[in-house]
Protein backbone atom coordinates (compact mmCIF):
# COMPACT_ATOMS: atom_id res chain seq x y z
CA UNK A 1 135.79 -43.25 97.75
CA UNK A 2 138.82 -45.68 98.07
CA UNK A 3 139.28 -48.13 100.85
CA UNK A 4 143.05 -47.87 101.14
CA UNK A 5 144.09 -45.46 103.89
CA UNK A 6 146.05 -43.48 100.98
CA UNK A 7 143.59 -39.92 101.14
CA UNK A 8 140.49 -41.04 103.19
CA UNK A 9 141.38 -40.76 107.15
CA UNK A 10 138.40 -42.83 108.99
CA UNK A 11 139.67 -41.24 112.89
CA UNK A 12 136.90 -40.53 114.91
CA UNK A 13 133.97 -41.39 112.61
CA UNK A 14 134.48 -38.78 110.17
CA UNK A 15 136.29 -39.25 106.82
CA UNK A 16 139.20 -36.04 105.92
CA UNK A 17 139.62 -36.19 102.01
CA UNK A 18 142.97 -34.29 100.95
CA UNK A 19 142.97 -31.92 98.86
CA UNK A 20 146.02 -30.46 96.49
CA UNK A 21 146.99 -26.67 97.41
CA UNK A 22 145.16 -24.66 94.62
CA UNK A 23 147.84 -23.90 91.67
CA UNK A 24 148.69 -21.67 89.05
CA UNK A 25 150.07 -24.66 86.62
CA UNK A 26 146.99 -25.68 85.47
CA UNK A 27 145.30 -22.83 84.33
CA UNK A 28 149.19 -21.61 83.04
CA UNK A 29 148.70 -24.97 80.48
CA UNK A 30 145.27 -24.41 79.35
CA UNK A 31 146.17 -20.65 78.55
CA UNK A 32 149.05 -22.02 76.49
CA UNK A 33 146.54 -24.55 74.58
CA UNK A 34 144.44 -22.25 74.09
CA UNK A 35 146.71 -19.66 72.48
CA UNK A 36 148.14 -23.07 70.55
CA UNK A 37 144.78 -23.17 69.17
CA UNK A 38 144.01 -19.68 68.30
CA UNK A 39 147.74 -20.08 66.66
CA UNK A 40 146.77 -22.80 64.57
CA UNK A 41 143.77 -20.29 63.17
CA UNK A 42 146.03 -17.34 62.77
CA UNK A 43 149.46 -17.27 63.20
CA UNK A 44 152.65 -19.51 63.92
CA UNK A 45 154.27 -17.30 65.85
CA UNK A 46 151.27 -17.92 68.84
CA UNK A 47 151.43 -21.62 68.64
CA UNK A 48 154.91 -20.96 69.21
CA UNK A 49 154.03 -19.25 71.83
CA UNK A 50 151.37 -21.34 73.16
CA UNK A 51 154.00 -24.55 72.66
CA UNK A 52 156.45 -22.44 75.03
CA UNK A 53 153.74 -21.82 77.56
CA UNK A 54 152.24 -25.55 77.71
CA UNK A 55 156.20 -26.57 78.26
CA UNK A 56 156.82 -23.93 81.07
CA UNK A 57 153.03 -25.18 82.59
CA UNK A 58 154.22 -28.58 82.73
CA UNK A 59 157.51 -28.23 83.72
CA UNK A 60 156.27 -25.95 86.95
CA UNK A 61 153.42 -27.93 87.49
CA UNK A 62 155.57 -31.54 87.89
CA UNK A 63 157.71 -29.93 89.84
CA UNK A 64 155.57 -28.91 92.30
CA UNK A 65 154.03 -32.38 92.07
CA UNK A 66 157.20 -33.38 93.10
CA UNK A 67 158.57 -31.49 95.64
CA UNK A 68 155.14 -30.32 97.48
């Protein structure tokens, strides 16, 4: 637990911890390395794929980091 008053909330004698809304973007990335990998073992054309996905992941998921 942190100290700061940045996520803990110490009001009545009972400590609130945010949490992040749940999110796609993180299980979008680990699909993409995942296919990455299985392209490494098989084919280019999936780590292509799996390149394209991880980029899309990342892109979505800092710009909901961002904006929400």
């Amino acid at each position: 637990m942190s100290h700061g008053d940045g996520d803990v909330n110490h009001e009545h004698g009972q400590e609130h911890i945010h949490l992040p809304e749940p999110s796609v973007w993180p299980l979008t990335v680990g699909a993409g390395t995942s296919l990455m990998a299985l392209g490494v073992a098989t084919s280019l054309a999936l780590s292509a794929m799996g390149l394209v996905l991880v980029a899309w992941g990342l892109f979505g998921w800092i710009q909901e980091l961002r904006h929400g």
